[in-house]
N, C-alpha and C. Protein backbone atom coordinates (compact mmCIF):
# COMPACT_ATOMS: atom_id res chain seq x y z
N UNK A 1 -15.26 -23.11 -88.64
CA UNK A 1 -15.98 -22.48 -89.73
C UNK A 1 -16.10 -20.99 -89.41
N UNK A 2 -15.83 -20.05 -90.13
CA UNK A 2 -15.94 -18.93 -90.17
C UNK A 2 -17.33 -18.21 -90.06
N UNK A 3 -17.69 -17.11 -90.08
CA UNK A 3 -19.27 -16.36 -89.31
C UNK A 3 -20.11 -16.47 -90.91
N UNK A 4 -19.51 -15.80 -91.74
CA UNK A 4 -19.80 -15.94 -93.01
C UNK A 4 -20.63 -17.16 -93.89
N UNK A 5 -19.05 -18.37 -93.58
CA UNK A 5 -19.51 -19.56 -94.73
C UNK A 5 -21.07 -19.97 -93.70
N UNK A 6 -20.85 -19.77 -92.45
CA UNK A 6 -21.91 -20.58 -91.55
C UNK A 6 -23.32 -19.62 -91.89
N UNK A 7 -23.54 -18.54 -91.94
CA UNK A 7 -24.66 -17.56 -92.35
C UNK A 7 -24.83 -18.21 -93.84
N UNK A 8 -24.03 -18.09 -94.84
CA UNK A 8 -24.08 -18.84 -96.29
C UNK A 8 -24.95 -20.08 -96.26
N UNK A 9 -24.50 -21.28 -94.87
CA UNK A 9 -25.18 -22.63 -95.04
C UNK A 9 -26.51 -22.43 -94.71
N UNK A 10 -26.98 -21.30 -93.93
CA UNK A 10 -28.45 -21.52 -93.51
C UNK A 10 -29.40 -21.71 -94.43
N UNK A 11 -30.21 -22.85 -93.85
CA UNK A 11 -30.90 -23.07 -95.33
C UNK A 11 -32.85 -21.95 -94.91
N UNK A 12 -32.63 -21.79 -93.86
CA UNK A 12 -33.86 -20.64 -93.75
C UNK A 12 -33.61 -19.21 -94.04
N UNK A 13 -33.67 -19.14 -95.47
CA UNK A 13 -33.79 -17.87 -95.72
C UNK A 13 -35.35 -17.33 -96.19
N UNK A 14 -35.44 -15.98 -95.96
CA UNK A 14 -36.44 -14.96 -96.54
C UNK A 14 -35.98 -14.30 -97.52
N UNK A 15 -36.65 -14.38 -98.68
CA UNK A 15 -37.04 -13.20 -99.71
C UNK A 15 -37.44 -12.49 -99.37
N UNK A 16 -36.30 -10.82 -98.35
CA UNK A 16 -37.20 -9.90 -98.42
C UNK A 16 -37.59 -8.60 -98.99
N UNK A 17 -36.61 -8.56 -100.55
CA UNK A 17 -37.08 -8.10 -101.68
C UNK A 17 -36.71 -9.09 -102.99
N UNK A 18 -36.98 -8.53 -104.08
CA UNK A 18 -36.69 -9.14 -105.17
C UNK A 18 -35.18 -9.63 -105.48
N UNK A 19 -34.42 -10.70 -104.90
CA UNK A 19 -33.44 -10.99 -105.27
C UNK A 19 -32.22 -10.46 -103.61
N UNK A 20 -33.03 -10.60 -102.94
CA UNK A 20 -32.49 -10.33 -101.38
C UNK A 20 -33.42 -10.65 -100.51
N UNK A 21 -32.40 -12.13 -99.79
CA UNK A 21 -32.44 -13.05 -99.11
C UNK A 21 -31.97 -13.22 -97.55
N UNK A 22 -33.00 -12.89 -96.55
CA UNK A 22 -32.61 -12.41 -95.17
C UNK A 22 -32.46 -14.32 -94.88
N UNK A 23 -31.44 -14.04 -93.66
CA UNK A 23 -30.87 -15.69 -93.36
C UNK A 23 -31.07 -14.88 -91.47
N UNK A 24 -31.51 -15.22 -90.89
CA UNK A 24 -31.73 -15.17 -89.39
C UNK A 24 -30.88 -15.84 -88.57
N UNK A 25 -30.31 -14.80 -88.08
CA UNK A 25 -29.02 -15.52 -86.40
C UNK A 25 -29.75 -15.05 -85.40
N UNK A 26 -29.29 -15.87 -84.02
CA UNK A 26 -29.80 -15.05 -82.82
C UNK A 26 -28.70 -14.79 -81.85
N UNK A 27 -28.55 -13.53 -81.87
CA UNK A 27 -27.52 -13.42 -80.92
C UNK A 27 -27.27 -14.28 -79.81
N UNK A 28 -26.47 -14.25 -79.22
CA UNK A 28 -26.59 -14.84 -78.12
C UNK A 28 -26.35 -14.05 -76.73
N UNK A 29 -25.41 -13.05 -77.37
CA UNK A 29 -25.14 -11.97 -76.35
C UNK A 29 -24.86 -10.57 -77.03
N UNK A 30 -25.24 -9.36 -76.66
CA UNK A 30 -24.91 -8.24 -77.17
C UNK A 30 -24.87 -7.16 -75.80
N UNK A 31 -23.40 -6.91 -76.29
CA UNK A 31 -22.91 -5.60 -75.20
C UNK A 31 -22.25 -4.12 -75.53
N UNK A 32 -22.35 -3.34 -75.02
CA UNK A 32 -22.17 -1.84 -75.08
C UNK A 32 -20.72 -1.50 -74.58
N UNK A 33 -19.55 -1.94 -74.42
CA UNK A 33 -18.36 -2.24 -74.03
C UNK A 33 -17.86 -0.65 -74.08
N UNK A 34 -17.60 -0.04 -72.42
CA UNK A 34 -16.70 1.03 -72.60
C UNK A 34 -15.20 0.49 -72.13
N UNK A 35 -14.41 1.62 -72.96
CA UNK A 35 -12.95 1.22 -72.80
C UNK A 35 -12.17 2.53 -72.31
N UNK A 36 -11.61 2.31 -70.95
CA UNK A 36 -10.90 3.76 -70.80
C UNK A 36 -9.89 4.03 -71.39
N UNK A 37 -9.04 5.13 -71.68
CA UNK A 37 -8.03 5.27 -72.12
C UNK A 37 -6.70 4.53 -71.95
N UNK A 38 -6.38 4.00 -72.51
CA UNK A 38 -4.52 2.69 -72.19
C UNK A 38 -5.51 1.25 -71.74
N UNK A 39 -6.51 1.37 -71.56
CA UNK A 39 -7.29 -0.17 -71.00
C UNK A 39 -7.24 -0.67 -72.52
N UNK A 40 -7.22 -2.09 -72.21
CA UNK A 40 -7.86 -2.89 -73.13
C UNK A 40 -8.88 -4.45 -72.72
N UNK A 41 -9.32 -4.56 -73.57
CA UNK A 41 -9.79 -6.11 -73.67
C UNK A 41 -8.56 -7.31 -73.79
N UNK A 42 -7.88 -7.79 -73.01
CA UNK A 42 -6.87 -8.86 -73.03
C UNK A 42 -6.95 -9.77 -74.14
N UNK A 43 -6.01 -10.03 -74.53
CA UNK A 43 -6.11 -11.47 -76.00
C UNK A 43 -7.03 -12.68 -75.35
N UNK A 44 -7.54 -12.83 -75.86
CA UNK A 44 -8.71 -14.39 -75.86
C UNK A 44 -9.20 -14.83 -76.93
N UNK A 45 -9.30 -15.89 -76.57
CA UNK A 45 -9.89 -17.04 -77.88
C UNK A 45 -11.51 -17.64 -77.75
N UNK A 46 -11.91 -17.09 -78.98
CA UNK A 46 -13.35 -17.56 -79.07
C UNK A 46 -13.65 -18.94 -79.24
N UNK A 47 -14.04 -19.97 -78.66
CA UNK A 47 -13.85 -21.21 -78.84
C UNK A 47 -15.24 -22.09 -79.33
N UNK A 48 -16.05 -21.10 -78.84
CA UNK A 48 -17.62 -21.84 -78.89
C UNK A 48 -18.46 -20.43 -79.87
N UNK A 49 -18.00 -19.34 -79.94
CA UNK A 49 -18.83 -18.39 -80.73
C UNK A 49 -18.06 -17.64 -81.40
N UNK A 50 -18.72 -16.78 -82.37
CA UNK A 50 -18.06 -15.65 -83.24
C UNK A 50 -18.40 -14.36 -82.59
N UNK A 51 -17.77 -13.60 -83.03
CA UNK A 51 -17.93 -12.36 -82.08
C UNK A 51 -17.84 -10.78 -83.65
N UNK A 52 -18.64 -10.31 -83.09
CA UNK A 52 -18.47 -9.12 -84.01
C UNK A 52 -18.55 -7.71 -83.41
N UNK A 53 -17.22 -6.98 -83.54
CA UNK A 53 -17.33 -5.82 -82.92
C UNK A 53 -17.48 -4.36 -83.45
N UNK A 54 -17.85 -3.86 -83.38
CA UNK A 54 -18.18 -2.28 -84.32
C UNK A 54 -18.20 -1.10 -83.28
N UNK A 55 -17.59 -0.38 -83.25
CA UNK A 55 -16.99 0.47 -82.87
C UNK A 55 -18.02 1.98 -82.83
N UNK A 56 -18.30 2.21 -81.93
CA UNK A 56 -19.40 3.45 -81.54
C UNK A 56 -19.03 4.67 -81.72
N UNK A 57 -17.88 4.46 -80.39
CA UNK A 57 -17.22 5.90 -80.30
C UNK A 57 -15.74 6.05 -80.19
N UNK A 58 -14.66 6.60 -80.77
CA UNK A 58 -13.67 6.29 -80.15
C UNK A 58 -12.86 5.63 -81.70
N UNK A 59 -11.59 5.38 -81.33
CA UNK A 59 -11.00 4.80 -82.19
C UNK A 59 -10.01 3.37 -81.37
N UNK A 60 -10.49 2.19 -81.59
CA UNK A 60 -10.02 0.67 -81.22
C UNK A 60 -9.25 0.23 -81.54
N UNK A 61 -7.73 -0.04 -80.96
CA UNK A 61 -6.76 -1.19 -81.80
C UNK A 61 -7.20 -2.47 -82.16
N UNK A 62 -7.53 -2.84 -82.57
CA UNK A 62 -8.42 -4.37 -82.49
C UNK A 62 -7.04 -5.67 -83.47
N UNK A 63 -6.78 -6.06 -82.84
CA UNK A 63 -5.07 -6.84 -83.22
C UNK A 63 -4.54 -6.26 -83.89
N UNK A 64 -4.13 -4.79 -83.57
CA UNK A 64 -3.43 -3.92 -83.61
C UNK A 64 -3.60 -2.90 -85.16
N UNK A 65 -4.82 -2.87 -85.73
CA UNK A 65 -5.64 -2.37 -86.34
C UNK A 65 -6.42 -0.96 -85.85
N UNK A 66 -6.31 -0.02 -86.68
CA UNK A 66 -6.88 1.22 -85.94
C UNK A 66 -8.33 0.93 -86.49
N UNK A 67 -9.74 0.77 -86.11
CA UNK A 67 -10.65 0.99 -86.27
C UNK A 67 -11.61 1.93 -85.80
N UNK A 68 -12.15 3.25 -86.74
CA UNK A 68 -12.55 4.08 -85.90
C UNK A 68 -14.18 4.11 -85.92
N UNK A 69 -15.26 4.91 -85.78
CA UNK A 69 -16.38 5.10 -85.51
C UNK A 69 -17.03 4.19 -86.41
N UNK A 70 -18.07 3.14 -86.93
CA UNK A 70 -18.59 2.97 -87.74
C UNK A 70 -17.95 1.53 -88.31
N UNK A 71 -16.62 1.29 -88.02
CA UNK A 71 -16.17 0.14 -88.23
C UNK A 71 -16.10 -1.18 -87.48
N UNK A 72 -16.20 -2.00 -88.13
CA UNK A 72 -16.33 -3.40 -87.40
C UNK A 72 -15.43 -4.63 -87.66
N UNK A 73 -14.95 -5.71 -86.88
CA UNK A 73 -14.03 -6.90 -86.79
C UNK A 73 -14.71 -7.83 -86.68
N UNK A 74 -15.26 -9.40 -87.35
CA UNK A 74 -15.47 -10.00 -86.88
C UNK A 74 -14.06 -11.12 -86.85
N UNK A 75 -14.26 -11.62 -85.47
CA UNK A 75 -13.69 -12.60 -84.92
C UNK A 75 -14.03 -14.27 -84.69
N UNK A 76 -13.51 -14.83 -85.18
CA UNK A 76 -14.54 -16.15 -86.05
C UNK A 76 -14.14 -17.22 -85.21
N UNK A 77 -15.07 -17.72 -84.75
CA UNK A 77 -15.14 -19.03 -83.33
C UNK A 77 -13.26 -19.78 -84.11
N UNK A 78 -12.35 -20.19 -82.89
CA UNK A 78 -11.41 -20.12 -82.81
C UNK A 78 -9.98 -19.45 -83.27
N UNK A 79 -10.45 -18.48 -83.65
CA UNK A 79 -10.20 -17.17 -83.36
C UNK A 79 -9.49 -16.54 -82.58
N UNK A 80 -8.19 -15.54 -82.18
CA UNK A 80 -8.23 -15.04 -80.39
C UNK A 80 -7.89 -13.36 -81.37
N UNK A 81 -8.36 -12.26 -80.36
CA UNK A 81 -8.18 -10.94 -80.42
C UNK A 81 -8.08 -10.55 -79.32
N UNK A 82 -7.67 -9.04 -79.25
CA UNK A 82 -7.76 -8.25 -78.27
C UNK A 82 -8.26 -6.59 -78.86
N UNK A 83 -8.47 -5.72 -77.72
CA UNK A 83 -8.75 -4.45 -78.12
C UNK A 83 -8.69 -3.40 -77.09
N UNK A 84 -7.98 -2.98 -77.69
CA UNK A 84 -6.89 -1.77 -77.18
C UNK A 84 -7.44 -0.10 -77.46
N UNK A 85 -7.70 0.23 -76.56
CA UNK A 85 -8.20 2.24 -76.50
C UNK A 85 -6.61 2.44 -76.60
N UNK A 86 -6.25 3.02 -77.48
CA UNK A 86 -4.75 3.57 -77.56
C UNK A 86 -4.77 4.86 -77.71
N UNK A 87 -6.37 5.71 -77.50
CA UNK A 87 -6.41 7.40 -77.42
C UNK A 87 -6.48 7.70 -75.85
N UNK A 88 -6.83 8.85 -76.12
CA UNK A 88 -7.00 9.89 -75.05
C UNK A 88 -8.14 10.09 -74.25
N UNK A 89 -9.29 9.28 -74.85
CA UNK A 89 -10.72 9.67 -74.43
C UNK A 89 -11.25 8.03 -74.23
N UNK A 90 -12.69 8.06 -73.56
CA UNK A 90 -12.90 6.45 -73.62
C UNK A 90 -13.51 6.06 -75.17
N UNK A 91 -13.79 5.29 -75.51
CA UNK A 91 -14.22 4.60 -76.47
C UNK A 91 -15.27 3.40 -76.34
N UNK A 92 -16.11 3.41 -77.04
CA UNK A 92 -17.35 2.12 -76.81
C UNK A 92 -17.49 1.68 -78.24
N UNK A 93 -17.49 0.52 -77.63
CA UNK A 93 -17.68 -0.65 -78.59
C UNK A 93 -18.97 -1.32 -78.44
N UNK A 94 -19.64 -2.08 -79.76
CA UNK A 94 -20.95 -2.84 -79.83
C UNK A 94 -20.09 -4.11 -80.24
N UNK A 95 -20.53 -5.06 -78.85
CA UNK A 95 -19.76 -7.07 -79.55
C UNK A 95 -21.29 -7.23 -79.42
N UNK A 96 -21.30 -8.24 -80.93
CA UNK A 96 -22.05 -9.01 -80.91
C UNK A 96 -21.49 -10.79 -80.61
N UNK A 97 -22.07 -11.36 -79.94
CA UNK A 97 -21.57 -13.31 -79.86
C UNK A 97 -22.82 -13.51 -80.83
N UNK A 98 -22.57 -14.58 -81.46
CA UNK A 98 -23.12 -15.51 -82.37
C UNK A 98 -22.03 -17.02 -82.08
N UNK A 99 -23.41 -17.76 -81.98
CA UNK A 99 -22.96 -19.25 -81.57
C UNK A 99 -22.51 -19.79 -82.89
N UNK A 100 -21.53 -20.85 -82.56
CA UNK A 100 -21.21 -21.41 -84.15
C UNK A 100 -21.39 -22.39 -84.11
N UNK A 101 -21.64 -22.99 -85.64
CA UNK A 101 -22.34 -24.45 -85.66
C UNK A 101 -21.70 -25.86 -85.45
């Protein structure tokens, strides 16, 4: 199941305005990921969580996708990615894990 349809099934949501409906995850892990220049994160497969990455500083190949400041990938429990600094400078990334149901 994808990060999405599984946030969709939660049946605990908040009204927290008129017609917007907060649904609560708990991370499970959240990291600050620096990447030196030509390094990457190796291909792997998410097997037990979803993963969401958004991009700080820097510009990320993320399966071979340029994603730069402000942008994000999620990667959906069985799943595999990698992420690639393919500049000149380091780059940091924000992963979030979220467990899947």
């Amino acid at each position: 199941m994808n990060l999405i349809k599984q946030l969709e099934k939660l049946e605990q949501k908040e009204e927290i305005f008129k017609g917007v409906l907060k649904a609560s995850v708990i991370a499970k892990e959240t990291s600050a990921i620096t990447i030196e220049p030509g390094k990457e994160i190796e291909l792997h497969v998410h097997d037990k969580d979803h993963e969401i990455y958004m991009v700080l500083k820097g510009v990320i190949k993320i399966n071979g996708i340029n994603c730069t400041e402000g942008e994000f990938r999620i990667c959906n429990c069985g799943e595999s990615h990698r992420a690639l600094n393919a500049s000149r400078s380091e780059a940091i990334i924000l992963a979030i894990k979220i467990d899947a149901a």
